[in-house]
Protein backbone atom coordinates (compact mmCIF):
# COMPACT_ATOMS: atom_id res chain seq x y z
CA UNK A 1 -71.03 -48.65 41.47
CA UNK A 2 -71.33 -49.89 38.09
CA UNK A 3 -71.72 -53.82 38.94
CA UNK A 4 -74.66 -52.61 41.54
CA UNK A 5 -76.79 -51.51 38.62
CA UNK A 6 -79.76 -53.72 37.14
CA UNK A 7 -79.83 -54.76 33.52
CA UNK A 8 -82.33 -52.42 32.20
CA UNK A 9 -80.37 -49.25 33.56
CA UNK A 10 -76.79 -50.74 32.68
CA UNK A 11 -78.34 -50.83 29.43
CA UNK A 12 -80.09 -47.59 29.58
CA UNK A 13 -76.92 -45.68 30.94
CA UNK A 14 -75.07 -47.79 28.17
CA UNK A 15 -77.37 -46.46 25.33
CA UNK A 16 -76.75 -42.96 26.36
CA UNK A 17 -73.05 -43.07 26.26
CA UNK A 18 -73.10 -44.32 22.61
CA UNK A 19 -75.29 -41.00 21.58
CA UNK A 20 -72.87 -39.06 23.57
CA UNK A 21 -70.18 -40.37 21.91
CA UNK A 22 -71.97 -40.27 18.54
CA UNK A 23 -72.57 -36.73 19.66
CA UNK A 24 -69.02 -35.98 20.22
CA UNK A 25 -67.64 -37.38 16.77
CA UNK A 26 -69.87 -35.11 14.76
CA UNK A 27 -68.72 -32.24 16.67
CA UNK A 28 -64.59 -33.75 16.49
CA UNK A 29 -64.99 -33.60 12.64
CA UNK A 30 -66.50 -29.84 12.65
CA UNK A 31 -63.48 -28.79 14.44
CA UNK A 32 -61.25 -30.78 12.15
CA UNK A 33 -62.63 -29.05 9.28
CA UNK A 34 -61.92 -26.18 10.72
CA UNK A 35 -58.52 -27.23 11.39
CA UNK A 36 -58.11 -28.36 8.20
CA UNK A 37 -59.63 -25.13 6.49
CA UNK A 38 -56.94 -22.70 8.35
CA UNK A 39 -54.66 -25.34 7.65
CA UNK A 40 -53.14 -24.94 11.17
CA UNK A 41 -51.32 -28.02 10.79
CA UNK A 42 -48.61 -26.30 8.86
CA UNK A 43 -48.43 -23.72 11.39
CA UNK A 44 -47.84 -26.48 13.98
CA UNK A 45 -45.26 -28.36 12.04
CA UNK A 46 -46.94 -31.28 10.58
CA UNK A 47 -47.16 -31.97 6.90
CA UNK A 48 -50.83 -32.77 6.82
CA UNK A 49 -54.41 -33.36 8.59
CA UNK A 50 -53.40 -36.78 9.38
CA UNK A 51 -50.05 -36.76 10.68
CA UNK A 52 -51.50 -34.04 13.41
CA UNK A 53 -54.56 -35.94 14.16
CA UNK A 54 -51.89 -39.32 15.03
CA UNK A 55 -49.41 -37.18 16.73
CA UNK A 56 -50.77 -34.71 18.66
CA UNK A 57 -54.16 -35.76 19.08
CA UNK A 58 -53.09 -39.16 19.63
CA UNK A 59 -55.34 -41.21 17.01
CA UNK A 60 -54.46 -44.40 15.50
CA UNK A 61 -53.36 -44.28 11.84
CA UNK A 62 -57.00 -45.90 11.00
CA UNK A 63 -58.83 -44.04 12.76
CA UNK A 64 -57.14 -40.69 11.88
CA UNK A 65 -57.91 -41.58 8.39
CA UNK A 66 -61.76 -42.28 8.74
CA UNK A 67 -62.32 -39.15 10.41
CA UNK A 68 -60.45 -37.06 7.94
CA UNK A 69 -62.75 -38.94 5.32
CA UNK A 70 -65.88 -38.66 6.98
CA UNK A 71 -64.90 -35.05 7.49
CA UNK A 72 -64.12 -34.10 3.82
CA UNK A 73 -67.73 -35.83 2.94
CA UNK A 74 -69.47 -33.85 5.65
CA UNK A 75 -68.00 -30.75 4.67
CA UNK A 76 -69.71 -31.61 1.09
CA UNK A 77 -72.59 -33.30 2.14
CA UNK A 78 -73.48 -31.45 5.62
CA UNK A 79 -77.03 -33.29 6.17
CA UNK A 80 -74.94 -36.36 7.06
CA UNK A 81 -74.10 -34.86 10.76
CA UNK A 82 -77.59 -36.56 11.68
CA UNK A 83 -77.38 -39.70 10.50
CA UNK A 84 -73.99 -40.08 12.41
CA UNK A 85 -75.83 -38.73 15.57
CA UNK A 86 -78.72 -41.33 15.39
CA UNK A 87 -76.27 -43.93 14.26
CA UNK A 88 -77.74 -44.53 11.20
CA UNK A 89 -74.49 -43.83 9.61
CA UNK A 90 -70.44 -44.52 11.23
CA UNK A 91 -67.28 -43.21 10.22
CA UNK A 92 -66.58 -45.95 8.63
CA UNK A 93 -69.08 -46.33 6.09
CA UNK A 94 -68.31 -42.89 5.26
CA UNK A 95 -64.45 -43.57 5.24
CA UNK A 96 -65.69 -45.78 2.03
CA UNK A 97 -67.65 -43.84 0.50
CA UNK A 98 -65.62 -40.90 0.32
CA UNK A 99 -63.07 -43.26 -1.22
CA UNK A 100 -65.22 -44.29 -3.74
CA UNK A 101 -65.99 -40.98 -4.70
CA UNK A 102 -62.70 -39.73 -4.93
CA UNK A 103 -62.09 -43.16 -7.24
CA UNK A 104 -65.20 -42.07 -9.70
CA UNK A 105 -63.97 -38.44 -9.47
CA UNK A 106 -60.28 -39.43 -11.03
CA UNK A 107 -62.73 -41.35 -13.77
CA UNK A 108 -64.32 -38.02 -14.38
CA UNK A 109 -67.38 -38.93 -12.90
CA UNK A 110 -68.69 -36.40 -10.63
CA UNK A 111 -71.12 -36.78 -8.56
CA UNK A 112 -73.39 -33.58 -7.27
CA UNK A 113 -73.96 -33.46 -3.48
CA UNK A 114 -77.63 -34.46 -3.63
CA UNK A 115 -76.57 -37.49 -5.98
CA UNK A 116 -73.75 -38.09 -3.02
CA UNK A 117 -76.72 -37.89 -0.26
CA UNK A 118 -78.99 -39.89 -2.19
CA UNK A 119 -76.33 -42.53 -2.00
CA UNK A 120 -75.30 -42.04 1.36
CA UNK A 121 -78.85 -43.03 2.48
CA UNK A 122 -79.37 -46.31 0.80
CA UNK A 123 -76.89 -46.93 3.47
CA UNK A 124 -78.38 -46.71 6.66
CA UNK A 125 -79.31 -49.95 7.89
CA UNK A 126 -76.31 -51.62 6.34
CA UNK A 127 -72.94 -53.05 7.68
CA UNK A 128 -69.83 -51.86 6.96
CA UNK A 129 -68.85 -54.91 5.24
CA UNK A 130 -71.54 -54.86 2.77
CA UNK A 131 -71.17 -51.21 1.74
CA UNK A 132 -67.51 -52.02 1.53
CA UNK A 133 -68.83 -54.67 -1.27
CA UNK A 134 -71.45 -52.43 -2.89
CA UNK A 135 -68.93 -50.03 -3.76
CA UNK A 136 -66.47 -52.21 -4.96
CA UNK A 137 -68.72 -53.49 -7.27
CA UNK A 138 -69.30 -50.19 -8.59
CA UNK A 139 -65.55 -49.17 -8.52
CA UNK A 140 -63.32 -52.10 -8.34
CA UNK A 141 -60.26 -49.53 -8.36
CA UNK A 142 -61.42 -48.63 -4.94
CA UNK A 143 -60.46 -52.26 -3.43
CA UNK A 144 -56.71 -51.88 -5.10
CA UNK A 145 -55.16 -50.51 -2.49
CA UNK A 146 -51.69 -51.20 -0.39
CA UNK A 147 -51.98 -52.83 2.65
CA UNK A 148 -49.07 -52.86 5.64
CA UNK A 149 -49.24 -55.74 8.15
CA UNK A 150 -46.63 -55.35 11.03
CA UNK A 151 -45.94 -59.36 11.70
CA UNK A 152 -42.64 -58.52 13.96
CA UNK A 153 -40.33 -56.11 15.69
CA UNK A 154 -38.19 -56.67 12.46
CA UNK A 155 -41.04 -57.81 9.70
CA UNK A 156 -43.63 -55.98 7.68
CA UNK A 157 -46.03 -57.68 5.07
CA UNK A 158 -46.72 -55.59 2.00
CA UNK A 159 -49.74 -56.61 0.09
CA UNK A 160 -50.61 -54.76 -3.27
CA UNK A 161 -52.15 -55.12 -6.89
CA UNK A 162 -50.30 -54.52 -9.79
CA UNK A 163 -50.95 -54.20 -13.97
CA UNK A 164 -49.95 -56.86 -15.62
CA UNK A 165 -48.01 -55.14 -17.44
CA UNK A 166 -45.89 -54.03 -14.85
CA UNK A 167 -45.72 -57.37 -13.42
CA UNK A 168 -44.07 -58.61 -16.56
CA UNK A 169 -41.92 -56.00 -16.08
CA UNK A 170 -40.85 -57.43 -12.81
CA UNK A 171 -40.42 -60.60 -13.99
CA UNK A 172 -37.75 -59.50 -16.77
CA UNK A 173 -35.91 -57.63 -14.24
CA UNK A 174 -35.62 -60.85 -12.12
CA UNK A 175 -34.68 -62.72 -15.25
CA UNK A 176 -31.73 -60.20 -15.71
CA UNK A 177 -30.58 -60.26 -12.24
CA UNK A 178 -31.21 -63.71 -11.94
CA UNK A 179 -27.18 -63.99 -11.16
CA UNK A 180 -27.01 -61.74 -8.18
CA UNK A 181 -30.11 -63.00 -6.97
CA UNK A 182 -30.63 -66.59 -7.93
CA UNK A 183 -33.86 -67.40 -5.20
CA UNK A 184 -35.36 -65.00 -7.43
CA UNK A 185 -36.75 -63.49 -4.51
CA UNK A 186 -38.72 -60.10 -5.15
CA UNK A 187 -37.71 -59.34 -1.66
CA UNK A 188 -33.81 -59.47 -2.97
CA UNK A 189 -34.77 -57.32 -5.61
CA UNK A 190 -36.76 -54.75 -4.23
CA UNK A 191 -33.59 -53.88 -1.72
CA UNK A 192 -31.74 -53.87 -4.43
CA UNK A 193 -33.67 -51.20 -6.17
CA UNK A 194 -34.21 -49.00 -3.15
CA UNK A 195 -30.40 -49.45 -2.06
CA UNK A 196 -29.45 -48.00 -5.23
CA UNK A 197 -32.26 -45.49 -5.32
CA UNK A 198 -31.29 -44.13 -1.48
CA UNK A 199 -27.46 -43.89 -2.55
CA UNK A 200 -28.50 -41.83 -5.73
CA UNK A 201 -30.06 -39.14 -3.22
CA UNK A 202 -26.95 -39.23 -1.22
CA UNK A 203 -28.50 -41.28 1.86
CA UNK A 204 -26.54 -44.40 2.71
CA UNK A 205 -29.07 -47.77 3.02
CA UNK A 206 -30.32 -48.16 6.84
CA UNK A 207 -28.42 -51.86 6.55
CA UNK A 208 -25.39 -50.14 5.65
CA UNK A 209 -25.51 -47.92 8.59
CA UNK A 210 -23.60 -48.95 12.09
CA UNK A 211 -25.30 -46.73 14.07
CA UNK A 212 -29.06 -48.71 13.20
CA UNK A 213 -31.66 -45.61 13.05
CA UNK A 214 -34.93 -46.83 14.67
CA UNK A 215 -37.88 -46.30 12.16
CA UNK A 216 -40.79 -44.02 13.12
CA UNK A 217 -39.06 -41.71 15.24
CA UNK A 218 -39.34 -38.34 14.27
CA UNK A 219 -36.65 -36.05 13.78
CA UNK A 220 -35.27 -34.39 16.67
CA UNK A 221 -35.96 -30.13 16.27
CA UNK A 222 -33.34 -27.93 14.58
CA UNK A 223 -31.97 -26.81 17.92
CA UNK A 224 -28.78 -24.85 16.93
CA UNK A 225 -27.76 -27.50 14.42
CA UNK A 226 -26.64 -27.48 10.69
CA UNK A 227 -30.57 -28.05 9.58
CA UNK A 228 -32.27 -25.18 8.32
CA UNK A 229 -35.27 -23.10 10.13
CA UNK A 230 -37.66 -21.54 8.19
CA UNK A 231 -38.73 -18.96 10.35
CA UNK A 232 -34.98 -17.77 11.25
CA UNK A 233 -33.75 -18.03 7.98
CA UNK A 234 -36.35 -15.85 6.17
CA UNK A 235 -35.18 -13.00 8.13
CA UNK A 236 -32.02 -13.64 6.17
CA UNK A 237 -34.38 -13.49 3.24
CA UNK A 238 -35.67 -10.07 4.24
CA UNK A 239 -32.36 -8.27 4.29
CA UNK A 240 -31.40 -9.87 1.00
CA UNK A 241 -31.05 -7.17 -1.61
CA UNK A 242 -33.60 -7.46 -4.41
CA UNK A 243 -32.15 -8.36 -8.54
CA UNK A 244 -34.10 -7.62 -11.59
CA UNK A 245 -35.49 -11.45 -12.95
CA UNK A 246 -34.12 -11.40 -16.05
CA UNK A 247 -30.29 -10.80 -14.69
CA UNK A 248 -30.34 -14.57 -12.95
CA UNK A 249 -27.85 -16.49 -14.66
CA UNK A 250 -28.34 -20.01 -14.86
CA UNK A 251 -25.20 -20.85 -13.22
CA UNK A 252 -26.41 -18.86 -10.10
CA UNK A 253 -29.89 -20.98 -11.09
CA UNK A 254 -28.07 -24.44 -11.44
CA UNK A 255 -27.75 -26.85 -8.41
CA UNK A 256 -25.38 -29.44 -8.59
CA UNK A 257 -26.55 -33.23 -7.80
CA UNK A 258 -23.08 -33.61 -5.11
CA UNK A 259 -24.80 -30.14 -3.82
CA UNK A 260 -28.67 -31.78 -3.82
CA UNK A 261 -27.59 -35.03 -2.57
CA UNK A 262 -25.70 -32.93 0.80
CA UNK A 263 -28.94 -31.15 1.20
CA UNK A 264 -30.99 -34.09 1.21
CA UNK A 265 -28.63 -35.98 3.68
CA UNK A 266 -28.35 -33.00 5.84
CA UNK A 267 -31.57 -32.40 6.47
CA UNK A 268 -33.14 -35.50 5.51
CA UNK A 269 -36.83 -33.91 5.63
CA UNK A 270 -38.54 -31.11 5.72
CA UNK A 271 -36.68 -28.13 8.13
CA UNK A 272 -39.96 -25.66 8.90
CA UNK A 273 -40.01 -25.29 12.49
CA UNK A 274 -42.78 -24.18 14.87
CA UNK A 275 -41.48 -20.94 16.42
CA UNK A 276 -43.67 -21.72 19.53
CA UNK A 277 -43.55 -25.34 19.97
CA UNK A 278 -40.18 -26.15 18.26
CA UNK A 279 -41.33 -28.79 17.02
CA UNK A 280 -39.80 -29.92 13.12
CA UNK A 281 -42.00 -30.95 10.64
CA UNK A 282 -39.46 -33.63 9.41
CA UNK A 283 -41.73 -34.67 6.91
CA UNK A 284 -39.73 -37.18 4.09
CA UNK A 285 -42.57 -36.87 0.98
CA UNK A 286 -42.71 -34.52 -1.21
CA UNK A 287 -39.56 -32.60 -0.05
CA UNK A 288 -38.23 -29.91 -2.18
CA UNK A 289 -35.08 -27.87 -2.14
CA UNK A 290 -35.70 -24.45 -1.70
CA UNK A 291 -33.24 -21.26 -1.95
CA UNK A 292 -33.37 -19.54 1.54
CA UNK A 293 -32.54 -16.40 0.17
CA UNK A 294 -34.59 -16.50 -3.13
CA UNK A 295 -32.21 -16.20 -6.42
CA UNK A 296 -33.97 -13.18 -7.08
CA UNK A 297 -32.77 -11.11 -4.11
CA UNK A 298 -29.30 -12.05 -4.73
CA UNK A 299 -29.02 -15.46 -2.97
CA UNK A 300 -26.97 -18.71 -4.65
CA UNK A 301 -27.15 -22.18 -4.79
CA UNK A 302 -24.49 -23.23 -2.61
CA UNK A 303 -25.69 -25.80 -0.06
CA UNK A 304 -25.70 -22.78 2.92
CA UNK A 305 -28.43 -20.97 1.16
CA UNK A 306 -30.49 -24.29 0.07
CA UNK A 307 -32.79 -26.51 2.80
CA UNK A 308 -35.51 -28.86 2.18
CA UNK A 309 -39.27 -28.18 2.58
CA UNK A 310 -42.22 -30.46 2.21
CA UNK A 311 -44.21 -29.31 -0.87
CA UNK A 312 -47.20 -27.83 1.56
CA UNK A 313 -45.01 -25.94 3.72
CA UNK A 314 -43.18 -24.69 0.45
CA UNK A 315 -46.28 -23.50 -0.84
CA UNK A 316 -47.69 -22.09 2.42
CA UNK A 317 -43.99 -20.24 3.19
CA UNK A 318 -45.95 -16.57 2.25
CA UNK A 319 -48.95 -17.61 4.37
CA UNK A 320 -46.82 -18.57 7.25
CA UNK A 321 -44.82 -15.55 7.38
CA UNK A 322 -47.66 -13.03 6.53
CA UNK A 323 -49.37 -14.56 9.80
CA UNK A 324 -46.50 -14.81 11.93
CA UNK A 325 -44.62 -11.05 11.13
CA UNK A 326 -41.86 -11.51 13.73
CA UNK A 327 -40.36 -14.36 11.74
CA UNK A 328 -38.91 -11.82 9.05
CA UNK A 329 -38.01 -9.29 11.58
């Protein structure tokens, strides 16, 4: 029994399971680079890296995100995996500095992967605190970043920095609306703005809806519903029959925004489907409308023929069927 053990071997036994588990991180982030380099999360319905690391290998939002950075900066800079062994390096640390190289790199300053090393190991020794302020010294784009703070069941705190440019900006608006919102409250008029925004794409305001909608909860699978599949619906695409380009017209080509805006609240994410799992991807970013059966093999834009996709599974749609045949039989 643990509490039967004397100090120098709870210690001992204690040391160990740190290397082990030091041990097991380097070899979590190998497999999620390989994960990430088939890019099997597509294949399994998720959008990205991160949302399958939090969802179906149960991570926390933080820590999903340090190990996708410390993977991506491994996968540059592979001499790391020992220093995260030993301990002379954590996830963390390289959670920053990954971010601070992706800052320099939108700067247009590269940095080679010996530079990137060389770096990396005026770190060991140090906390993560104080490489957190070493970097933003160097970078002080790095440290602008949002920040989400649940306080309640029914209350989020948004922190974020701004130009002040676009700050004066705000400050007009609130001068102009000053009548329908006299607190002045940028709370008031960010609602506003969203409201207005949500109606444009055809999807009434969650405040405006008697039926509530509990955030976070993914969307249910397409399980014999209006909401497209990608997988059955290409094998409408396969039968399609094939017109030359240059015959589209762009009435065939045009889609109306009544048309987009029934799409959008319709499926109200992304529609691929995991033939296996049945699990929908759902995803809300990025989404595109797509023609089922492509314009070019004689298919319209009339809402049937149109669903949403997330921009990666939009892009990977030849990929995904080339790997999976029966979904275009």
């Amino acid at each position: 029994m643990i509490h039967e053990l004397s100090n120098e071997k709870l210690v001992s036994l204690t040391f160990d399971l740190f290397k082990t588990e030091r041990l097991g991180q380097v070899s979590i982030l190998e497999h999620l680079r390989e994960i990430d380099s088939r890019r099997l999360y597509l294949e399994r319905g998720y959008p990205n890296l991160f949302e399958m690391c939090v969802q179906e290998f149960r991570c926390s939002s933080g820590g999903a995100q340090r190990r996708i950075h410390a993977m991506r900066l491994m996968r540059e800079v592979p001499e790391v995996a020992p220093k995260i062994e030993t301990g002379e390096l954590n996830l963390s640390v390289l959670a920053h500095a990954q971010r601070f190289f992706r800052a320099e790199k939108r700067e247009h300053r590269e940095y080679t992967p010996a530079e990137k090393y060389e770096l990396l190991s005026g770190f060991v020794g140090k906390s993560t605190r104080e490489v957190e302020r070493i970097l933003s010294i160097a970078n002080p784009s790095i440290a602008k970043r949002e920040h989400l703070q649940v306080l309640s069941a029914n209350e989020v705190k948004i922190s974020l920095v701004v130009s002040m440019a676009l700050q004066e900006k705000i400050q007009r608006l609130r001068e102009l609306t000053s009548h329908a919102n006299p607190e002045l409250r940028l709370e008031n008029l960010l609602e506003t703005l969203v409201d207005r925004e949500l109606r444009r794409f055809g999807i009434k305001p969650s405040s405006e809806d008697p039926t509530g909608g509990e955030p976070g909860v993914q969307p249910r699978p397409a399980k014999n519903s209006s909401k497209t599949d990608l997988g059955e619906k290409d094998k409408v695409a396969k039968r399609g029959r094939k017109h030359p380009q240059g015959l589209l017209s762009k009435h065939r080509r045009y889609i109306s925004p009544q048309v987009r805006r029934e799409v959008f609240g319709r499926d109200e994410g992304c529609s691929y489907v995991d033939p296996e799992t049945k699990r929908r991807c759902g995803s809300k970013l990025f989404v595109q409308v797509d023609h089922i059966l492509p314009l070019a093999m004689g298919g319209s834009s009339d809402k049937e023929n149109l669903r949403l996709l997330c921009a990666a599974h939009n892009r990977s749609r030849p990929d995904l069927i080339r790997n999976r045949p029966w979904m275009i039989h």
